[in-house]
Protein backbone atom coordinates (compact mmCIF):
# COMPACT_ATOMS: atom_id res chain seq x y z
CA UNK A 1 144.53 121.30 111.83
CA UNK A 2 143.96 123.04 108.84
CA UNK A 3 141.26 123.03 106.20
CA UNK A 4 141.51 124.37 102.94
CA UNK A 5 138.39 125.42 100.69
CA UNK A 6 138.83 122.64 97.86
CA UNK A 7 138.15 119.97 100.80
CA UNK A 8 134.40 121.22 100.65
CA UNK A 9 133.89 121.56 96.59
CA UNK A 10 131.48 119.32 96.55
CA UNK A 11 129.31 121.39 98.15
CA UNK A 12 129.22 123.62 95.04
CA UNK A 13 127.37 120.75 93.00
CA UNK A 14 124.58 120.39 95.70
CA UNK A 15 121.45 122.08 95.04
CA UNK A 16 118.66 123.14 97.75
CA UNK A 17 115.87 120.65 97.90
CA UNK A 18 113.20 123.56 96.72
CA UNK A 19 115.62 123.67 93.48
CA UNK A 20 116.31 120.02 92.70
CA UNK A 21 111.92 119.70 92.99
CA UNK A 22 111.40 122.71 91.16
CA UNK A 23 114.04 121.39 88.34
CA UNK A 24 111.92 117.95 88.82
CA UNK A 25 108.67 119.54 88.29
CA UNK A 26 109.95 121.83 85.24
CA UNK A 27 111.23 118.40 83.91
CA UNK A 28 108.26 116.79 83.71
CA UNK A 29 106.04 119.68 82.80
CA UNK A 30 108.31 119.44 79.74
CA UNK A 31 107.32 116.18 79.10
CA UNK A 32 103.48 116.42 79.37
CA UNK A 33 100.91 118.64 76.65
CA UNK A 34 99.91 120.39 79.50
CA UNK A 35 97.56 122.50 77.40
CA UNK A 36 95.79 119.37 76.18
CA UNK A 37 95.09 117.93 79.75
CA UNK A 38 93.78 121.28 80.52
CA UNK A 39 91.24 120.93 77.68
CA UNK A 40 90.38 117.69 78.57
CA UNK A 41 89.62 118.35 82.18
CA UNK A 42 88.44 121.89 80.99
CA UNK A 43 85.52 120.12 78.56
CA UNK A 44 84.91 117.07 81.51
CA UNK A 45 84.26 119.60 83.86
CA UNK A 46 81.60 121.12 82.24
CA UNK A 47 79.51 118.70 83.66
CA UNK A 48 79.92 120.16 87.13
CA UNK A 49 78.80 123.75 86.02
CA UNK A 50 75.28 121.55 84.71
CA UNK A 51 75.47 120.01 88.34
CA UNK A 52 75.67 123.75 90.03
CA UNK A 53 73.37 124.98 87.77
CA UNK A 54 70.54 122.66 88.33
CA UNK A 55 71.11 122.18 91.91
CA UNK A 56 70.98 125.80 92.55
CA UNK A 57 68.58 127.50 90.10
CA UNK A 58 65.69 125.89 92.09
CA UNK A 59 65.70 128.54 94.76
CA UNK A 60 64.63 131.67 92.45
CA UNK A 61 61.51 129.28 90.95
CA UNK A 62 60.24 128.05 94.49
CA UNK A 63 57.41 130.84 94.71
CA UNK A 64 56.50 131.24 91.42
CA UNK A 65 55.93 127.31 91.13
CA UNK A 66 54.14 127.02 94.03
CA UNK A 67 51.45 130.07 92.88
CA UNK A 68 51.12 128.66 89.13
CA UNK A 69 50.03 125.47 90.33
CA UNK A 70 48.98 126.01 93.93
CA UNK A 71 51.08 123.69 95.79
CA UNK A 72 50.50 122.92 99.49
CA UNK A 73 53.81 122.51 102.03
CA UNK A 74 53.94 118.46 100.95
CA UNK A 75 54.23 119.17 97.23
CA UNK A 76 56.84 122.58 97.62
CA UNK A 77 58.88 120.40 99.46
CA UNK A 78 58.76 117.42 96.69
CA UNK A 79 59.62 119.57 93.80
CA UNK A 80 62.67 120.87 95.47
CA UNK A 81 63.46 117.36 96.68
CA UNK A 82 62.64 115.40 93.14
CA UNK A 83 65.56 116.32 91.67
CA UNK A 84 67.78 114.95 95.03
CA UNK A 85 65.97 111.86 94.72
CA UNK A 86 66.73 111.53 90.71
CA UNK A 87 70.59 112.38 91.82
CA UNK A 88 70.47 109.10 94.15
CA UNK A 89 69.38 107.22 90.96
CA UNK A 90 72.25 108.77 88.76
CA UNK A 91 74.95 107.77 91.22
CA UNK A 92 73.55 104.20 91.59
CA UNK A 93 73.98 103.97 87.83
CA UNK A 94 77.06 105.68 87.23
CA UNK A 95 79.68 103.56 88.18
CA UNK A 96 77.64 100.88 85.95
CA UNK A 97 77.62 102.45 82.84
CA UNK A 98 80.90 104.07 83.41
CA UNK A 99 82.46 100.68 83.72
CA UNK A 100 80.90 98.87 81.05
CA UNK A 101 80.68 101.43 78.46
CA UNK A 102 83.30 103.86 79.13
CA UNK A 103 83.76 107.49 80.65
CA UNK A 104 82.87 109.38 77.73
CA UNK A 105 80.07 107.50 76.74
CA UNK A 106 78.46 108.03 80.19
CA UNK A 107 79.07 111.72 80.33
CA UNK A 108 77.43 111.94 76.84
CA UNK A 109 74.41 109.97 78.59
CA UNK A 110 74.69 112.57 81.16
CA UNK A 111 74.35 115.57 78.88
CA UNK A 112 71.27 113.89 77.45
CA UNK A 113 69.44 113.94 80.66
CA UNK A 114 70.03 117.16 81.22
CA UNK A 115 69.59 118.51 77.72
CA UNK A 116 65.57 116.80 77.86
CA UNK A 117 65.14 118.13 81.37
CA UNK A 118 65.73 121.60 80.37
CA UNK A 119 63.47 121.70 77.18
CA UNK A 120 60.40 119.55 78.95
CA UNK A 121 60.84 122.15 82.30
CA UNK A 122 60.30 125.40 79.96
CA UNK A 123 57.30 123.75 78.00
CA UNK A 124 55.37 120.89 80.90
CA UNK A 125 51.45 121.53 81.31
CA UNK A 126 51.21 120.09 84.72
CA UNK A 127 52.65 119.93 88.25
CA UNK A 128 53.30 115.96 87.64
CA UNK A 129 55.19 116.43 84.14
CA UNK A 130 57.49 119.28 86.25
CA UNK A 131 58.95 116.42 88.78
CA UNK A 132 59.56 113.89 85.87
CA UNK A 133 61.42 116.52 84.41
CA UNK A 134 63.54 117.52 87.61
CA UNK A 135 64.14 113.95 88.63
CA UNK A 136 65.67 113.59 84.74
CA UNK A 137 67.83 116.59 85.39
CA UNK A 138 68.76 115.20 89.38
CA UNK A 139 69.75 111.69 86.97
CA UNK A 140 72.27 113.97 85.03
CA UNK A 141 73.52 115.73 87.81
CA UNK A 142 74.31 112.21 90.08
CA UNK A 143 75.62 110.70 86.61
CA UNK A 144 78.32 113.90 86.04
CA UNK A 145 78.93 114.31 90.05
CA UNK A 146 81.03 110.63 89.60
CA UNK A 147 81.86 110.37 86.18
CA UNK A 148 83.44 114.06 85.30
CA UNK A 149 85.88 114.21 88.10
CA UNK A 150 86.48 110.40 87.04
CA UNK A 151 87.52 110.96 84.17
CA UNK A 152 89.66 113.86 84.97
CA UNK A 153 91.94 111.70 87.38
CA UNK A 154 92.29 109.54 85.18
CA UNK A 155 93.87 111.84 82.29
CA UNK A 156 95.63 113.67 84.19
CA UNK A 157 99.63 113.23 85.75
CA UNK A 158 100.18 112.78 89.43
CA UNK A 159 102.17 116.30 89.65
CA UNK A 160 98.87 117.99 88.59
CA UNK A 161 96.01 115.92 89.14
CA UNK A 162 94.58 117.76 92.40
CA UNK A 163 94.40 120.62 90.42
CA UNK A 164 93.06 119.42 87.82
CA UNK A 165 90.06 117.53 89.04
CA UNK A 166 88.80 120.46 91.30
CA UNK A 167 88.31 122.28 88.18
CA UNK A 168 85.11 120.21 88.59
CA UNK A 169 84.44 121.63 91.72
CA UNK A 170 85.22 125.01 90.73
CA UNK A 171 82.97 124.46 87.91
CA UNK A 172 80.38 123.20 90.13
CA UNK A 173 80.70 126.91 91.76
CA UNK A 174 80.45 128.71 89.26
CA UNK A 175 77.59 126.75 87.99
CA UNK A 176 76.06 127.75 91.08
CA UNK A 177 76.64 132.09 91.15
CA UNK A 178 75.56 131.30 87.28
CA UNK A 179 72.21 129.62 88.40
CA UNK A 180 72.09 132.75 90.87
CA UNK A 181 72.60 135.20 88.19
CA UNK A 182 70.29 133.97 85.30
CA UNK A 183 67.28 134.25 88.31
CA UNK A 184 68.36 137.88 88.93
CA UNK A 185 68.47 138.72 85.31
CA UNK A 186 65.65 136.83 83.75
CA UNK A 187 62.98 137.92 86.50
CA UNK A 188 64.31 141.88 86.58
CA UNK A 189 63.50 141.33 82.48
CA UNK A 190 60.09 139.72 82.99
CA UNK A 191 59.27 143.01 85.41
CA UNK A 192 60.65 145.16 82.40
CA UNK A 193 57.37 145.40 81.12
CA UNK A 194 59.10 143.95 77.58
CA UNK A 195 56.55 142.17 75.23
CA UNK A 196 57.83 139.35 73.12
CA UNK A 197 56.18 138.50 69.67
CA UNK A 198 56.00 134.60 69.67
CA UNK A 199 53.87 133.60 72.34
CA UNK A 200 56.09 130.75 73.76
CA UNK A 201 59.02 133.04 74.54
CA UNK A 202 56.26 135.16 76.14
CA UNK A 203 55.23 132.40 78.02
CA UNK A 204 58.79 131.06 78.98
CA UNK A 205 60.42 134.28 79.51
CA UNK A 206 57.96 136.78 81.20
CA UNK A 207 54.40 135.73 82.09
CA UNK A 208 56.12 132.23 83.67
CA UNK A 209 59.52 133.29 83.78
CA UNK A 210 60.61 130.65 86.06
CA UNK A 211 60.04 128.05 82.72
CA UNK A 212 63.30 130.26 81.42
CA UNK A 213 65.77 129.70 84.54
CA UNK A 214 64.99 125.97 84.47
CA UNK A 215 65.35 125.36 80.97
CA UNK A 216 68.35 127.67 80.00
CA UNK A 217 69.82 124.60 82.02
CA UNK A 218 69.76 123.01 78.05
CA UNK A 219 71.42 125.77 76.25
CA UNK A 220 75.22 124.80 77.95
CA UNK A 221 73.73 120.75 78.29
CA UNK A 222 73.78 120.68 74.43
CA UNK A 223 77.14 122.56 74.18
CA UNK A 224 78.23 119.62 76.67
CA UNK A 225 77.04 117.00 74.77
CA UNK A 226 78.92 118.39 71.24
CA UNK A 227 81.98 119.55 72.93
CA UNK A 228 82.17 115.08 74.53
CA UNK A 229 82.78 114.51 70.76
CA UNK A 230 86.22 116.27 70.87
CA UNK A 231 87.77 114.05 73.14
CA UNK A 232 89.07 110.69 73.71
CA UNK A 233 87.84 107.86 76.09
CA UNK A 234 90.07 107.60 79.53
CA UNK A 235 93.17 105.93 78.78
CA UNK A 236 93.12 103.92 81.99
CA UNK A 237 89.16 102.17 80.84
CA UNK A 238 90.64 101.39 77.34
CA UNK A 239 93.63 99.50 79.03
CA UNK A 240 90.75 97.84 81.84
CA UNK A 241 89.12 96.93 77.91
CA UNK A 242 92.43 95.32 76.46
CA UNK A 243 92.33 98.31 73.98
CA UNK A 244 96.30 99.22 74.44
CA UNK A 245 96.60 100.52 71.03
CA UNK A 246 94.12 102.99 71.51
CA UNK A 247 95.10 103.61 75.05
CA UNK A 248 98.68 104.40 73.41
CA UNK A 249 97.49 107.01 71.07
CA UNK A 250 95.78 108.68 73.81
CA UNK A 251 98.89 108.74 75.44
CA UNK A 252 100.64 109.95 73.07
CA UNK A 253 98.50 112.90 72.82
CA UNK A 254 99.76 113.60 76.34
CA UNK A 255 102.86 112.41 76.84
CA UNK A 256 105.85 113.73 74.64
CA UNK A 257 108.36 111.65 75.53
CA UNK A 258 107.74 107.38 73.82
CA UNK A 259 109.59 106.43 77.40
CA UNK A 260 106.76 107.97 79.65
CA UNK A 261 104.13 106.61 77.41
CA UNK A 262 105.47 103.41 77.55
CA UNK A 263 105.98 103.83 81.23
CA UNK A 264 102.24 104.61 81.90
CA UNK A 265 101.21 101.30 79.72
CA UNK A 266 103.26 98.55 81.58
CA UNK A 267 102.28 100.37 85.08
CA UNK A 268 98.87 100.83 84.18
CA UNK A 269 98.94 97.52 82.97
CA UNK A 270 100.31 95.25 85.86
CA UNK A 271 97.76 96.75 88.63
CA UNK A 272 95.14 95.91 86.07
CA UNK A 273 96.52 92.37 84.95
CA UNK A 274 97.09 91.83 88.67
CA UNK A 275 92.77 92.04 89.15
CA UNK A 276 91.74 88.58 88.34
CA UNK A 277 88.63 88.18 90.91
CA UNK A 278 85.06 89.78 89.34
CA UNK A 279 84.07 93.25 90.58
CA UNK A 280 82.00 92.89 93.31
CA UNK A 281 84.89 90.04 94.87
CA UNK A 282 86.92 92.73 94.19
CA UNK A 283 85.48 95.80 95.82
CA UNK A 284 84.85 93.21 99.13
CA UNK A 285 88.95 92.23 99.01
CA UNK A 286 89.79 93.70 103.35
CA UNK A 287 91.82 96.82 101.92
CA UNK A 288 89.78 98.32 99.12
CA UNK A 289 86.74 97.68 101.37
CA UNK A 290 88.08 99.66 103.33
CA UNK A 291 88.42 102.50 101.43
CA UNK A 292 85.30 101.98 99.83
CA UNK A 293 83.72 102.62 103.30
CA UNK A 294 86.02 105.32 104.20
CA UNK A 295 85.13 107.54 101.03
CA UNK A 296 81.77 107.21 102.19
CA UNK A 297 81.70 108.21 105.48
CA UNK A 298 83.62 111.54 104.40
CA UNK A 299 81.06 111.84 102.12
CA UNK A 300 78.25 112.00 103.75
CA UNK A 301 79.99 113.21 106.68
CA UNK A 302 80.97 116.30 104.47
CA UNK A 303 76.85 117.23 103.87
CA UNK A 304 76.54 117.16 108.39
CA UNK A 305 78.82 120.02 108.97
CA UNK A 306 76.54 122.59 107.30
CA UNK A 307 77.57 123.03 103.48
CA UNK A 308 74.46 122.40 101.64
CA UNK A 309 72.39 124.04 104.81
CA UNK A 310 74.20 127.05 103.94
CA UNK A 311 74.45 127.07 100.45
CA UNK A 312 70.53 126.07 100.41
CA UNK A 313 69.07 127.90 102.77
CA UNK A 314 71.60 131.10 103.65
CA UNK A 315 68.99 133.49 102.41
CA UNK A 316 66.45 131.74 105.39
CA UNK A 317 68.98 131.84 107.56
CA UNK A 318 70.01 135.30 107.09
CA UNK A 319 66.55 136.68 107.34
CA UNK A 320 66.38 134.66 110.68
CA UNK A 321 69.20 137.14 111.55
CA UNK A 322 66.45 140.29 110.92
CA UNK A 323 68.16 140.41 107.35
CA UNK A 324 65.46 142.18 105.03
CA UNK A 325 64.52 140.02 101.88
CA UNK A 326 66.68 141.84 99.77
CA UNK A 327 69.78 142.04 101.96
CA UNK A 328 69.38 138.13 102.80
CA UNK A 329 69.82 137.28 98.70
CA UNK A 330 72.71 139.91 98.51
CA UNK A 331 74.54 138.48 101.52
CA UNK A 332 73.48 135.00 99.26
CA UNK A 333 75.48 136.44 96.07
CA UNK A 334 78.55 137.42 98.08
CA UNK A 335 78.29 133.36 99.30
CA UNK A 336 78.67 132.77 95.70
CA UNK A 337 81.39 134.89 94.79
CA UNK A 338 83.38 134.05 97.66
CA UNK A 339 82.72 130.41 97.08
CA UNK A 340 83.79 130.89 93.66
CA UNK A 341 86.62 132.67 94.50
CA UNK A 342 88.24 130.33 96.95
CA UNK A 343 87.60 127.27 94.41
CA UNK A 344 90.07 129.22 92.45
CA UNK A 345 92.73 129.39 95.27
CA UNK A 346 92.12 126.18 95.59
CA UNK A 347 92.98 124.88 92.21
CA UNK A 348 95.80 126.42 92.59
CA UNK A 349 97.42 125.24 95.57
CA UNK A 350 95.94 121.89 96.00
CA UNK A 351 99.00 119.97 95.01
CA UNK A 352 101.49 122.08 96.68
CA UNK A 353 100.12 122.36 99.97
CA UNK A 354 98.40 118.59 100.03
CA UNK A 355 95.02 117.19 100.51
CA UNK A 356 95.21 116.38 104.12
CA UNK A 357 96.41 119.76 105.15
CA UNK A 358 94.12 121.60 103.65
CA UNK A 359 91.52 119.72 105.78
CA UNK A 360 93.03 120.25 108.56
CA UNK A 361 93.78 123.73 108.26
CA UNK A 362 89.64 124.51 106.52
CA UNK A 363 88.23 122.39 108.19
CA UNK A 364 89.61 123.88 111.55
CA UNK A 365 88.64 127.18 110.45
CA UNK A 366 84.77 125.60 109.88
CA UNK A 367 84.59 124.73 113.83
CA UNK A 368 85.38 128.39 114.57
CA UNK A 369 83.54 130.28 112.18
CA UNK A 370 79.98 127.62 113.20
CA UNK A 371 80.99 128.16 116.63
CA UNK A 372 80.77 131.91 116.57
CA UNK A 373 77.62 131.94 114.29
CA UNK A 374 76.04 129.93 117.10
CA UNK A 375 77.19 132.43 119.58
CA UNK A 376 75.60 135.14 117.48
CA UNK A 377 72.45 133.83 117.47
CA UNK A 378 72.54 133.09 120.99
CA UNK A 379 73.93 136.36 122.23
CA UNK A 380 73.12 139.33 119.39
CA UNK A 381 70.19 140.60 121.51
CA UNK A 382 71.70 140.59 124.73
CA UNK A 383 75.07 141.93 123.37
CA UNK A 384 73.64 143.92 120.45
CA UNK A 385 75.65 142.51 118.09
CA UNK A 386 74.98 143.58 114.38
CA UNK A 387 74.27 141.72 111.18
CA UNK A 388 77.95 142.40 110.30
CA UNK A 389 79.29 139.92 112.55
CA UNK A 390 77.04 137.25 111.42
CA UNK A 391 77.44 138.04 107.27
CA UNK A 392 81.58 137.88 108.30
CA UNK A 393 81.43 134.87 109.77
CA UNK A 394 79.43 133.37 107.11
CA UNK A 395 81.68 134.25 104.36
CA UNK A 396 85.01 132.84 106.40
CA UNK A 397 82.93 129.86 106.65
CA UNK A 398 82.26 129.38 103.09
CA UNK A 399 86.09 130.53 102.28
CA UNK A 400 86.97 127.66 105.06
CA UNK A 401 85.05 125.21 103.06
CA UNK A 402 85.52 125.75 99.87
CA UNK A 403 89.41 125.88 100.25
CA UNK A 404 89.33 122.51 102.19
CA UNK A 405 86.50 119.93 102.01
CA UNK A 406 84.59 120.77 99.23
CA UNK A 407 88.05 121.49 96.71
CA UNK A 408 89.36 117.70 98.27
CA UNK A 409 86.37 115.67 98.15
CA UNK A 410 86.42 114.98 94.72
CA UNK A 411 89.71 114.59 94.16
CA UNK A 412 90.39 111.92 97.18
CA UNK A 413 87.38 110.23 95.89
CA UNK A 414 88.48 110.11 91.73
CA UNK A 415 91.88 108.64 92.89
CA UNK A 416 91.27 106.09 95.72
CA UNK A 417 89.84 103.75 93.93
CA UNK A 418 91.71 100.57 91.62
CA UNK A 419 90.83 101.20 88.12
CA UNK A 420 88.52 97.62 87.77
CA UNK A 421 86.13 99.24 90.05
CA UNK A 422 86.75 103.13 90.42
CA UNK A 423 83.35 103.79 89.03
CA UNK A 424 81.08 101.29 91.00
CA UNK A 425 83.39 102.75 94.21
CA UNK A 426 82.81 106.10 93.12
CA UNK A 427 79.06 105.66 92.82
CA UNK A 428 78.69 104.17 96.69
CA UNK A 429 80.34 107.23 97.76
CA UNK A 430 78.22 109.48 95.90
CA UNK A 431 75.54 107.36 96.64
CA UNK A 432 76.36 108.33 100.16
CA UNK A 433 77.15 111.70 99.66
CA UNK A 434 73.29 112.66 98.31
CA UNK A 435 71.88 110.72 100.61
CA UNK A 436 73.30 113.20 103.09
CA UNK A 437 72.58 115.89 100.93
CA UNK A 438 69.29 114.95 100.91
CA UNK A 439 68.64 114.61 104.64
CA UNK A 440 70.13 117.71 105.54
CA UNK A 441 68.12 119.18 102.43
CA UNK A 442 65.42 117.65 104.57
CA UNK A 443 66.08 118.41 108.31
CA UNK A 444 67.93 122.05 108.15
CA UNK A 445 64.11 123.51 108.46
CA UNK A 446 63.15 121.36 111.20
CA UNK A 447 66.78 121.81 113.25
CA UNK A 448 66.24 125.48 112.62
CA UNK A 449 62.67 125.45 114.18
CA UNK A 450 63.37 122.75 116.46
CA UNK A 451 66.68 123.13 117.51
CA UNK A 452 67.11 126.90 116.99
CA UNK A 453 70.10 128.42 114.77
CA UNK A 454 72.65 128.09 117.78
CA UNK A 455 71.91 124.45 118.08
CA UNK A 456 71.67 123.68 114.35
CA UNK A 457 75.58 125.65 113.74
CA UNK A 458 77.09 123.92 117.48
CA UNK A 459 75.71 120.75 115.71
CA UNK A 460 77.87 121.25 112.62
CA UNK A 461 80.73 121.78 114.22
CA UNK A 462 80.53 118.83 116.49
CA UNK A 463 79.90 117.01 113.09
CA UNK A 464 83.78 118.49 111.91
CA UNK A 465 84.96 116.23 114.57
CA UNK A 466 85.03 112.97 113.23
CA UNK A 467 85.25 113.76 109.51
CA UNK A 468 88.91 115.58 111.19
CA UNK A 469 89.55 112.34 112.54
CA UNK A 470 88.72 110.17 109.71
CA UNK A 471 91.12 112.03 107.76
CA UNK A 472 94.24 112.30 109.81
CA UNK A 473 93.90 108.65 110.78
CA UNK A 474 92.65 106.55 107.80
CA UNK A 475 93.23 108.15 104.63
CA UNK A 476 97.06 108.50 102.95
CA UNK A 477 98.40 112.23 101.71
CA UNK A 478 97.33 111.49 98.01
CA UNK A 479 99.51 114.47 96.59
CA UNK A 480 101.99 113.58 94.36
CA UNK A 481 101.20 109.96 94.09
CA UNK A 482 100.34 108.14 90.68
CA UNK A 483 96.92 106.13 90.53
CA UNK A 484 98.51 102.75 90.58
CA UNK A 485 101.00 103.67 93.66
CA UNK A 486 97.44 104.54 95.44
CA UNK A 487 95.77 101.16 94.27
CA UNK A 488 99.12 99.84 96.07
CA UNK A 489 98.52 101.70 98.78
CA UNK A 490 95.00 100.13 99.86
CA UNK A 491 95.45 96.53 98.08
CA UNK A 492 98.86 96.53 100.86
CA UNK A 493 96.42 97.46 103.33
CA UNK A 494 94.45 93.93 103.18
């Protein structure tokens, strides 16, 4: 039997898989102002570089607070803790405000908070005026920790929104190696020796330098707060509002093609139309429940396998190790930059490789790397292991989590949620999320002491455990998917 060649031509008109997605992709990158969703999420994300700022500049004005008004172990551990506690209020109110009066309107809020923190930390006259001020910034940074990434997920296309809402986290990084930075710089110029003729940039910015690294938080808050006025409200809120003709323009702006902004009305549209019970009936319907509790339990989940314990207190940790003072807050700068670093990987591959994999695959990577810092600890003497091995370890942790948990928390959280109550979901998550932050902010010293450093890290990884399985068994791969086929998703689920 015989076969000749022009039997098979059709095979000449197929096209690899790779090539018909890539053509896909390229098709609808065409389609979108891609440079305008980067400047939206670009300016929204700002808010998370306020968020690593004031969360992290705290540890290079610990001492210096603690000698100017001579505070006993109670109150040193309430002014770093005031500003967790005013987070816990900003979350609670977030999804509120963010509902009822928009996005934008809360992230301006937000900038506000941080933007009188700042000033009223560089000028207070007492130990009492300090906390009021902290808790106002901890308000900003719980309103911005829900509403930014919010409000990035819901600008942005499906193809592109992983990416695009862990320019918040990145942010948040690099908010963080800032906050690290600033410390370094403004105290090596207060030991300059320099003089400075007004006596209230004397004050802030050598004799009490630590009134400078708290309030240059207010410098980029007030850029924040101008920079809001440049874009528009979410698209998705305006529709929630009945505001289509406003929604449209926005759309417009983003869209190039009528059909796709018409397209992302109607489907926008019929999820929302299709929400006829009141919020909290709503959030309590089996499936979204569901979700609501399953965001946060990998929230605060996320704070038990060591993140903020080593973010926090690495430079504790590392001196533990026999690190001198100096070495411990280098080995705490190469955190940073490796932190930072991944974030930026991260961005980048987020959407291609998927949210659940990269869990897997980081959070695998965690269990090792906190396994073998608890065998350091337990075995250095004995074995003579050196400070190498430890500072290694650390960093592949940090690359682990940065790549995986800490890129995909935000994003799973910004998109799992129906648009009627993302905020108010968003804010029991985050509620849930600092309220782990704040007990491990809490009990890392005592676990240390109490537990010892091998059975503080075996503790985190046994933590990895469940947040592994929570993942692979409960939550959806998000990638890809548009906001209303993920509202689908968990209102199928009921």
């Amino acid at each position: 039997m015989e076969f000749k060649i022009s039997d098979f031509k059709f095979q000449s008109t197929c096209q690899p898989v790779n090539s018909r997605t890539q053509k896909l992709k390229s098709s609808m990158k065409s389609k979108v102002n891609f440079s305008y969703l980067i400047f939206l999420s670009v300016v929204a994300a700002l808010g998370g570089f306020l968020f690593g700022y004031d969360a992290a500049v705290i540890s290079g004005t610990v001492s210096q607070v603690t000698a100017r008004f001579s505070l006993d172990e109670i109150q040193v551990g309430w002014f770093v803790g005031c500003a967790l506690i005013g987070s816990i209020i900003g979350v609670l109110m977030a999804g509120k405000l963010s509902d009822r009066w928009g996005r934008k309107v809360t992230m301006l809020v937000a900038a506000v908070f941080f933007s009188v923190s700042g000033i009223a930390c560089a000028f207070v006259g007492s130990f009492e005026q300090l906390v009021v001020a902290r808790i106002l910034g901890g308000i900003g940074i719980g309103v911005v920790s829900i509403v930014s990434p919010l409000y990035i997920s819901e600008v942005s296309i499906a193809q592109y929104r992983g990416r695009l809402v862990s320019l918040y986290q990145l942010a948040v990084t690099i908010g963080f190696l800032g906050a690290y930075l600033t410390n370094f710089q403004l105290l090596h110029f207060s030991q300059s020796g320099a003089v400075l003729n007004a006596g209230w940039m004397n004050l802030i910015f050598v004799s009490e330098v630590w009134r400078g690294m708290l309030g240059f938080c207010s410098i980029p808050a007030i850029l924040f707060f101008c920079i809001l006025f440049f874009i528009p409200e979410s698209p998705r809120w305006l529709i929630l509002k009945g505001r289509d003709e406003r929604a449209v323009r926005i759309f417009r702006k983003i869209y190039l093609s009528e059909v796709e902004v018409d397209t992302q009305l109607q489907d926008t549209k019929s999820v929302v139309q299709s929400e006829t019970k009141s919020d909290w009936k709503f959030l309590l319907q089996p499936g979204i429940f569901k979700a609501v509790l399953i965001g946060a339990a990998i929230a605060i989940l996320g704070q038990f396998m060591g993140v903020n314990a080593v973010l926090y207190y690495g430079p504790t940790i590392f001196e533990e190790a026999g690190l001198s003072g100096g070495d411990a807050l280098f080995s705490q700068v190469l955190v940073g930059i490796v932190n930072v670093v991944t974030t930026i990987i991260a961005v980048f591959i987020i959407d291609k490789v998927g949210r659940k994999k990269l869990v897997y695959y980081g959070v695998s990577g965690m269990v090792l790397s906190l396994l073998l810092i608890g065998f350091y600890f337990h075995f250095s003497e004995s074995m003579g292991l050196p400070n190498s091995f430890l500072l290694f370890f650390f960093l592949f942790y940090v690359f682990c989590c940065a790549i995986s948990i800490s890129a995909v928390i935000f994003v799973l959280l910004s998109e799992m949620y129906p648009t009627r109550i993302r905020g108010m979901a968003m804010s029991i998550a985050g509620f849930a999320l600092w309220i782990g932050t704040y007990l491990v902010g809490q009990l890392t010293p005592w676990m240390l002491q109490n537990l010892t450093p091998t059975g503080t890290f075996l503790l985190f990884a046994l933590m990895c455990m469940p947040y592994m399985l929570i993942v692979w068994k409960l939550i959806p791969e998000t990638t890809g998917k548009s906001l209303e086929e993920i509202e689908r998703y968990w209102m199928k689920k009921r």
